[in-house]
C-alpha atoms as a PDB file:
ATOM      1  CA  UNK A   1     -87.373  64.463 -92.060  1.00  0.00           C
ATOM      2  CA  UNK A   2     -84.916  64.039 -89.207  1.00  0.00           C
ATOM      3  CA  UNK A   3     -80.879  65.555 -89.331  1.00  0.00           C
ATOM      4  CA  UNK A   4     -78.424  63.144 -86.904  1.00  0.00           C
ATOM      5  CA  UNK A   5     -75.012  64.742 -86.243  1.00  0.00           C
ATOM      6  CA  UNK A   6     -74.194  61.523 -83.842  1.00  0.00           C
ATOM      7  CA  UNK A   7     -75.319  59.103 -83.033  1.00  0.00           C
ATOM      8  CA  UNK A   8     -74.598  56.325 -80.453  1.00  0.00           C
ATOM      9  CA  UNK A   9     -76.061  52.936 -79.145  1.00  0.00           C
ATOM     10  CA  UNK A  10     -78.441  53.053 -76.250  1.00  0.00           C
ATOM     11  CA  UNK A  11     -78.515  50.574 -72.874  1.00  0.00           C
ATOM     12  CA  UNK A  12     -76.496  46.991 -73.499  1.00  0.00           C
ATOM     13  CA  UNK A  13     -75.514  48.230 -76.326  1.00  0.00           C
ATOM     14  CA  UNK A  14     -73.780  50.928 -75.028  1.00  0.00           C
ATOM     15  CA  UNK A  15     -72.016  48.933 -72.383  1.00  0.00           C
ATOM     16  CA  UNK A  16     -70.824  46.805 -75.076  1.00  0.00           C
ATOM     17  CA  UNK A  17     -69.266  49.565 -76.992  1.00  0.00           C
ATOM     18  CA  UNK A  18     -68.016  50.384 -73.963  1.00  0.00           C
ATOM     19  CA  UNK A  19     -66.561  47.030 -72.795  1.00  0.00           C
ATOM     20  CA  UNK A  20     -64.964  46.938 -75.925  1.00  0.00           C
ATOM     21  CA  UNK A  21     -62.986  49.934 -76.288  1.00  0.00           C
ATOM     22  CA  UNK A  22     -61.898  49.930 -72.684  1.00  0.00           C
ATOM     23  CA  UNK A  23     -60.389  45.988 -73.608  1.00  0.00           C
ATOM     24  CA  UNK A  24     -58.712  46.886 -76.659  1.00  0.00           C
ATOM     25  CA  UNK A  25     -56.875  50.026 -74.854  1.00  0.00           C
ATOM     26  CA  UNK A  26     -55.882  47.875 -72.400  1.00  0.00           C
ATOM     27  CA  UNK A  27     -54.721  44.810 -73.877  1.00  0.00           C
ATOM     28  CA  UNK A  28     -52.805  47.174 -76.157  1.00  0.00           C
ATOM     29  CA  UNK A  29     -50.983  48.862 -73.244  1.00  0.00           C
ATOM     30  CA  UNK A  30     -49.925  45.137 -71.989  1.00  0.00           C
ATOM     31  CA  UNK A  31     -52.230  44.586 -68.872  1.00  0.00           C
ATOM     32  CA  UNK A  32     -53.783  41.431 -70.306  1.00  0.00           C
ATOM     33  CA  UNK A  33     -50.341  40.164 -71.209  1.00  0.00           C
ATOM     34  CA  UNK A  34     -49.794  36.291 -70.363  1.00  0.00           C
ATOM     35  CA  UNK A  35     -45.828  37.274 -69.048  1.00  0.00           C
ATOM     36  CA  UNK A  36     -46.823  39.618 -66.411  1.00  0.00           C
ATOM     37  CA  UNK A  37     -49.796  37.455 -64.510  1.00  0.00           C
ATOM     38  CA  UNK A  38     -48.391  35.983 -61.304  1.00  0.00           C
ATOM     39  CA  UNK A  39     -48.558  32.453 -60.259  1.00  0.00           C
ATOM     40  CA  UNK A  40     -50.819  31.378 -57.606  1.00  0.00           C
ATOM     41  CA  UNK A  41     -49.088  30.114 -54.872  1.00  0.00           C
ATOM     42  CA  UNK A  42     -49.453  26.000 -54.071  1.00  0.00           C
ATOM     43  CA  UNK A  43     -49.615  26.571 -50.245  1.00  0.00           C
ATOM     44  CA  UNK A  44     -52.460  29.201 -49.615  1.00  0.00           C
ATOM     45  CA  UNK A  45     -52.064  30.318 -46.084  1.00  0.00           C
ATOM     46  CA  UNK A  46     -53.970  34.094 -46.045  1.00  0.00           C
ATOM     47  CA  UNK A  47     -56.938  35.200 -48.628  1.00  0.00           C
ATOM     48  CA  UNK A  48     -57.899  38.734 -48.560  1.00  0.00           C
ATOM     49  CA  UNK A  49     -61.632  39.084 -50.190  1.00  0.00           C
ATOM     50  CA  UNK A  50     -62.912  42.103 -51.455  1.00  0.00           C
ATOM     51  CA  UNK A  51     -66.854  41.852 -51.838  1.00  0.00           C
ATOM     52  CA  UNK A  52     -69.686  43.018 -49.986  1.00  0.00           C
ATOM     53  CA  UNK A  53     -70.137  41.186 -46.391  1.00  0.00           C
ATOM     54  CA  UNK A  54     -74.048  40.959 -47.249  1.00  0.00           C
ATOM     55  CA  UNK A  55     -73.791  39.143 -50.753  1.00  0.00           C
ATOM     56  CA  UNK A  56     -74.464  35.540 -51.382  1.00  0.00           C
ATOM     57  CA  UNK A  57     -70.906  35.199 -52.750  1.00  0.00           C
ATOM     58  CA  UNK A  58     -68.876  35.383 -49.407  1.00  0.00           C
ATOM     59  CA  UNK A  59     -71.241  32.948 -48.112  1.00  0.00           C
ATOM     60  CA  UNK A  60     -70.766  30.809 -50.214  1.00  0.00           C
ATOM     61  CA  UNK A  61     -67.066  31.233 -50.231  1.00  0.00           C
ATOM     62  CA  UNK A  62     -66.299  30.546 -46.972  1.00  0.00           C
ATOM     63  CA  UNK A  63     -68.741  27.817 -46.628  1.00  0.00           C
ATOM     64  CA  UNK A  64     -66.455  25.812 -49.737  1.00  0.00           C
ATOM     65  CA  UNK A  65     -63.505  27.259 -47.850  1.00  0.00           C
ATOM     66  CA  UNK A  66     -64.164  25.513 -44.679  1.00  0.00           C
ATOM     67  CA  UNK A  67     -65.194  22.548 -46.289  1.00  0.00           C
ATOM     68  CA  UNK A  68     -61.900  22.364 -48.524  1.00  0.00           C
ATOM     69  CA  UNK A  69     -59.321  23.355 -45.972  1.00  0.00           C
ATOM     70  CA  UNK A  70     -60.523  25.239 -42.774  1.00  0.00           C
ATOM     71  CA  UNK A  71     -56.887  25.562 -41.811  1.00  0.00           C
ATOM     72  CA  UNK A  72     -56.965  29.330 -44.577  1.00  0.00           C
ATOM     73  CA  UNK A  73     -57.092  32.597 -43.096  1.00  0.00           C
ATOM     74  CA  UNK A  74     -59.947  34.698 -44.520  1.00  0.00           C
ATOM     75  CA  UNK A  75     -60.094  38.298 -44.289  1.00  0.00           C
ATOM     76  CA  UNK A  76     -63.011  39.714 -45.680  1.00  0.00           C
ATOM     77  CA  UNK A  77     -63.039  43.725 -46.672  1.00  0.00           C
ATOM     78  CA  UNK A  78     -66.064  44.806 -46.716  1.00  0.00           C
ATOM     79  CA  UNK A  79     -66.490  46.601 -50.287  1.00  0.00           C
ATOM     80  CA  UNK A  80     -69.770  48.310 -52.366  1.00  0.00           C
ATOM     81  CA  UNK A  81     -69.994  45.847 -55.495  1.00  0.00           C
ATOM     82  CA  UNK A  82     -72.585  47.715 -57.433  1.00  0.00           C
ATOM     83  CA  UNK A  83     -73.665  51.326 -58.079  1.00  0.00           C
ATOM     84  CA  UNK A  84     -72.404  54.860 -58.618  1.00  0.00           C
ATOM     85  CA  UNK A  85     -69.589  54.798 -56.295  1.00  0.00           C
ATOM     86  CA  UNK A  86     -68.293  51.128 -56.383  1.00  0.00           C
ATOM     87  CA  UNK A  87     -66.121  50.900 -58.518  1.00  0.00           C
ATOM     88  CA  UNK A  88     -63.632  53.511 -57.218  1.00  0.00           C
ATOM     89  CA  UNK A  89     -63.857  51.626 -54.137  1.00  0.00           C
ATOM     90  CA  UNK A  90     -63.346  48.617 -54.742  1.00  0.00           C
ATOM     91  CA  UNK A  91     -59.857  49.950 -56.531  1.00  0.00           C
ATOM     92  CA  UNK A  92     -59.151  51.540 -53.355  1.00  0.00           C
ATOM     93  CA  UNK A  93     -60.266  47.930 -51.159  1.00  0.00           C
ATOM     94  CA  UNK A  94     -57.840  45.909 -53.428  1.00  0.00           C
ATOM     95  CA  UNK A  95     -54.739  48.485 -53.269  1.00  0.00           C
ATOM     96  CA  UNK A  96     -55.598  47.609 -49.119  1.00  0.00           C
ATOM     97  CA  UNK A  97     -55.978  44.277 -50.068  1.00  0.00           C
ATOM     98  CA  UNK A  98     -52.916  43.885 -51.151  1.00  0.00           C
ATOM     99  CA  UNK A  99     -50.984  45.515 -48.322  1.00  0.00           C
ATOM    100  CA  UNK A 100     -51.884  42.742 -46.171  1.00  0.00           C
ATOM    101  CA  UNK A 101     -49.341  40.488 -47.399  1.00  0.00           C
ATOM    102  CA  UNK A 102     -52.065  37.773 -48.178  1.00  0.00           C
ATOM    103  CA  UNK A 103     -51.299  34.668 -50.528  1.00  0.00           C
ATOM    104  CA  UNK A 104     -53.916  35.771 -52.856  1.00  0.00           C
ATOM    105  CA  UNK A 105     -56.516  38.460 -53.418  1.00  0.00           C
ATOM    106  CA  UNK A 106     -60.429  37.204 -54.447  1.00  0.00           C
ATOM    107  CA  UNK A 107     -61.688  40.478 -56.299  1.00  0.00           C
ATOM    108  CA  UNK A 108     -65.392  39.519 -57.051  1.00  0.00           C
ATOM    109  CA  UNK A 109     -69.563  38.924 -56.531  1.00  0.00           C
ATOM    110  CA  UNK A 110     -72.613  36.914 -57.404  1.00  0.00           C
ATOM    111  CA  UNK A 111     -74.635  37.113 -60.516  1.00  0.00           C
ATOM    112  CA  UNK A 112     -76.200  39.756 -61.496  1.00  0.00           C
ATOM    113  CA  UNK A 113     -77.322  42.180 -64.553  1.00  0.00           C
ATOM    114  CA  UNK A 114     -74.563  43.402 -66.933  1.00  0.00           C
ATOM    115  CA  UNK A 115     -75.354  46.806 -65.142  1.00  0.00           C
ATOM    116  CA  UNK A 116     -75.559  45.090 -61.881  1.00  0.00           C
ATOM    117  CA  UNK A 117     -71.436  43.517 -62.616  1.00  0.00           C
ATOM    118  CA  UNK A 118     -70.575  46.738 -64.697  1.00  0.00           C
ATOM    119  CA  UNK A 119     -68.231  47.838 -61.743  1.00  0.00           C
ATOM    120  CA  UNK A 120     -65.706  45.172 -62.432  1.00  0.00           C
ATOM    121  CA  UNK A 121     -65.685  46.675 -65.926  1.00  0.00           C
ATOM    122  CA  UNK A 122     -64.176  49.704 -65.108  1.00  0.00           C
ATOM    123  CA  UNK A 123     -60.383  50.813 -65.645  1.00  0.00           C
ATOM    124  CA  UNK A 124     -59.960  52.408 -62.361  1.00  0.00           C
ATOM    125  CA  UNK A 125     -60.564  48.825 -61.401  1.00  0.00           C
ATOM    126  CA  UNK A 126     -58.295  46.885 -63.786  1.00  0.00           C
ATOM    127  CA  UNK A 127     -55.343  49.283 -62.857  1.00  0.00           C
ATOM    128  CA  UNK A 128     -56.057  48.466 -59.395  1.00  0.00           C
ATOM    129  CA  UNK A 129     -55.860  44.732 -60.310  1.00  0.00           C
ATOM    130  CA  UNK A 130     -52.797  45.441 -62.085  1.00  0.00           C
ATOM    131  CA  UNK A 131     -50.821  46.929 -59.898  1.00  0.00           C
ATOM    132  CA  UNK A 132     -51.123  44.326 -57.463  1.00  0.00           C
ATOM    133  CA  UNK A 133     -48.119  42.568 -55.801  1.00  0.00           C
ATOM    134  CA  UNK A 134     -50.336  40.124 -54.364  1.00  0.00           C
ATOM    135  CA  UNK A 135     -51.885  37.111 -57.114  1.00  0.00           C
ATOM    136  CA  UNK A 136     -55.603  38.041 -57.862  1.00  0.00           C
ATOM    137  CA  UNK A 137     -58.228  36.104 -58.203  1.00  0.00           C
ATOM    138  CA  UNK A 138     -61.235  37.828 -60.748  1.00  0.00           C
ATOM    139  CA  UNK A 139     -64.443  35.832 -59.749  1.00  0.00           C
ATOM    140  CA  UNK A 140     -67.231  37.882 -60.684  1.00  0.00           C
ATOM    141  CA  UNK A 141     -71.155  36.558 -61.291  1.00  0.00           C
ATOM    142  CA  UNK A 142     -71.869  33.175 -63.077  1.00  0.00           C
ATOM    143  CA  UNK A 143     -69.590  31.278 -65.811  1.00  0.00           C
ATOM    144  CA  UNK A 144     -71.240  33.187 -68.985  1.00  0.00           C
ATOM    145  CA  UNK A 145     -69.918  36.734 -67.404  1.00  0.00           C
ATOM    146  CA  UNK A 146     -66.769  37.985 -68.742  1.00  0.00           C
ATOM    147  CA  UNK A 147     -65.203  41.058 -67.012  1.00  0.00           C
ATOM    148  CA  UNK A 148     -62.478  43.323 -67.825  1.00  0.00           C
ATOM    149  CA  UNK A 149     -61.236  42.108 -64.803  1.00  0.00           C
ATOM    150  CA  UNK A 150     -61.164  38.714 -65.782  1.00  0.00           C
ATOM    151  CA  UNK A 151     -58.558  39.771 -68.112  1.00  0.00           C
ATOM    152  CA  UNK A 152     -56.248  41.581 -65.712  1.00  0.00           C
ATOM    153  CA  UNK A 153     -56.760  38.953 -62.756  1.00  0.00           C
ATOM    154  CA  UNK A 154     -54.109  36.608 -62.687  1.00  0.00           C
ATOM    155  CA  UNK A 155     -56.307  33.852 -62.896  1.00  0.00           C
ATOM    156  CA  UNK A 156     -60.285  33.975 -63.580  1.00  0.00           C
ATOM    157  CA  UNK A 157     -63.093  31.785 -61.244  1.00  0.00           C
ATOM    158  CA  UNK A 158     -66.055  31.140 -63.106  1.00  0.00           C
ATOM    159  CA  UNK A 159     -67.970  31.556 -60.351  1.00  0.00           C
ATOM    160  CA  UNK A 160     -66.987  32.996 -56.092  1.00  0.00           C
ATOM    161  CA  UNK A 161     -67.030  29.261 -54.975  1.00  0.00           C
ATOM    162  CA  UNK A 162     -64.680  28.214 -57.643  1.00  0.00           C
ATOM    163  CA  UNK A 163     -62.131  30.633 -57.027  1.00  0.00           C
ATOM    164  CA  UNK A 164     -61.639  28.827 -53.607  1.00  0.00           C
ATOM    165  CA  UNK A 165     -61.804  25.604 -55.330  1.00  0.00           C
ATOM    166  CA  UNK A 166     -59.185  26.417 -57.679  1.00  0.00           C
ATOM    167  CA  UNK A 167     -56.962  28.004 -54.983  1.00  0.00           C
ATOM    168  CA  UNK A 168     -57.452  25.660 -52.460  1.00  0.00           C
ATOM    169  CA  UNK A 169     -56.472  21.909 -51.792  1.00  0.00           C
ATOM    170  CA  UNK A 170     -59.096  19.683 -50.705  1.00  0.00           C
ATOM    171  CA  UNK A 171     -58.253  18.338 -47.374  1.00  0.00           C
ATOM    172  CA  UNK A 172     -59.734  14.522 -47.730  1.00  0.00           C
ATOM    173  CA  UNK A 173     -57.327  14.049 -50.611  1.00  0.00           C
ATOM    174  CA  UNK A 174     -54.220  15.668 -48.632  1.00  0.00           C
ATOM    175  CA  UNK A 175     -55.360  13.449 -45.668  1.00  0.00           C
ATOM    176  CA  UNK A 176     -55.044  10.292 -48.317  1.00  0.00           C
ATOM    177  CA  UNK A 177     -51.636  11.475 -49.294  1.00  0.00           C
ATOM    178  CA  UNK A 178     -50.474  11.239 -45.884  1.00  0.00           C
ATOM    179  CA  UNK A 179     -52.043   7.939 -45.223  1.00  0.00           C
ATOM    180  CA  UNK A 180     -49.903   6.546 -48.135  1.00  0.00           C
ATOM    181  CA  UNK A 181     -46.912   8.391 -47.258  1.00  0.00           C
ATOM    182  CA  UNK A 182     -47.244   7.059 -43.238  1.00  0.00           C
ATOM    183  CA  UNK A 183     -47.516   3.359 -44.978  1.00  0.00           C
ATOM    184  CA  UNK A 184     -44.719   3.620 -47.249  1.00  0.00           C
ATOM    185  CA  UNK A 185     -42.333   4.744 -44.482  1.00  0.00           C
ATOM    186  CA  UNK A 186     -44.269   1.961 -42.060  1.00  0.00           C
ATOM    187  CA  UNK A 187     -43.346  -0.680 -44.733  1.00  0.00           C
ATOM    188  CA  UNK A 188     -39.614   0.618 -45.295  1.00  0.00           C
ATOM    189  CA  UNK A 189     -38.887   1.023 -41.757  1.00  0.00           C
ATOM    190  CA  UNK A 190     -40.384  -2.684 -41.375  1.00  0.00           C
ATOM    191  CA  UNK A 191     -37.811  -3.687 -44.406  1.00  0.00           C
ATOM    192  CA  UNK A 192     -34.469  -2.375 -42.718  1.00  0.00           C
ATOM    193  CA  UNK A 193     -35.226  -3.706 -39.611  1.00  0.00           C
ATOM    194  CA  UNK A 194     -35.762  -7.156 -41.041  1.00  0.00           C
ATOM    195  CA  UNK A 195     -32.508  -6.448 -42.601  1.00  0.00           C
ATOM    196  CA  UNK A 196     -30.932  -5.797 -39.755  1.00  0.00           C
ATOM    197  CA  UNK A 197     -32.056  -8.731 -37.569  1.00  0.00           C
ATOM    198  CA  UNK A 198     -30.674 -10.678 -40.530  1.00  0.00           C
ATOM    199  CA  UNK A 199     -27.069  -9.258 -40.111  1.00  0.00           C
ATOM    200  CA  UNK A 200     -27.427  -9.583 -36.362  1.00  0.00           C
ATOM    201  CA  UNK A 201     -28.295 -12.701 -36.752  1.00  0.00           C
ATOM    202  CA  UNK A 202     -25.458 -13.871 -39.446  1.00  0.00           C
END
């Protein structure tokens, strides 16, 4: 025979109790509210990334980065993405972040465990996301993972290369824009001179 005063769900399923309390407080305080999410801008100048300099992610980021348009600023702040401590800083790496002035913040990491990504869960973090002047960018482990800060982010990446994907023009088609645009204002310049030698010539 066995008396339980409480009782409460252990490991995952913990988190997911968790996860879900923490989204229903705050989606009913308003920070996953459609109104208040910023747009991104269409000219991205300056991105501010706050991830760990020795994860796979930022790799990968900048390599897709300098593929897509190598003309971006990247300034990488070097943050803990996992354990007892990082979520507190990276709240206190995106409030930086964000005094830079940057076009856009990239809060985010590579795959990993739900424990492993459980930072980017946390409300310290959201608020920090929320607070932000600057757009941010929530790109945190693969496609399936769905953060808290997903929600607050002003937009969401699927994965860290996509964020600069989504945020960032790809320079072979703005290259064929301006090839077009140099031949339609070769051809129109061509067309009033012709006029013009015309009404010289009448």
């Amino acid at each position: 025979q066995m008396l339980v005063q409480s009782a409460e769900p252990y490991g995952v399923g913990s988190l997911s109790v968790a996860f879900e309390q923490l989204k229903k407080q705050l989606q009913a305080e308003g920070l996953f509210s459609p109104d208040r999410k910023k747009p991104i801008p269409k000219r991205v100048r300056h991105i501010a990334i706050v991830t760990s300099k020795t994860g796979a992610a930022i790799q990968d980021m900048i390599r897709v980065a300098t593929k897509r348009w190598p003309l971006v600023k990247i300034t990488l702040i070097d943050t803990l993405v996992q354990g007892a401590e990082s979520a507190q800083e990276i709240a206190r790496h995106i409030a930086y972040a964000d005094s830079l002035k940057a076009d856009v913040i990239i809060v985010g990491r590579g795959g990993g465990s739900l424990d492993d990504l459980w930072a980017f869960n946390e409300e310290v973090v959201a608020r920090a996301i929320y607070a932000c002047k600057t757009p941010v960018v929530s790109a945190v482990g693969h496609e399936v993972d769905t953060m808290i800060s997903d929600f607050v982010a002003d937009m969401r990446a699927p994965t860290p290369s996509a964020a600069m994907e989504q945020i960032l023009p790809d320079k072979i088609e703005v290259l064929y824009a301006l090839d077009e645009m140099m031949q339609s204002l070769e051809r129109r310049v061509h067309q009033i001179l012709n006029l013009k030698h015309q009404q010289l010539q009448s």
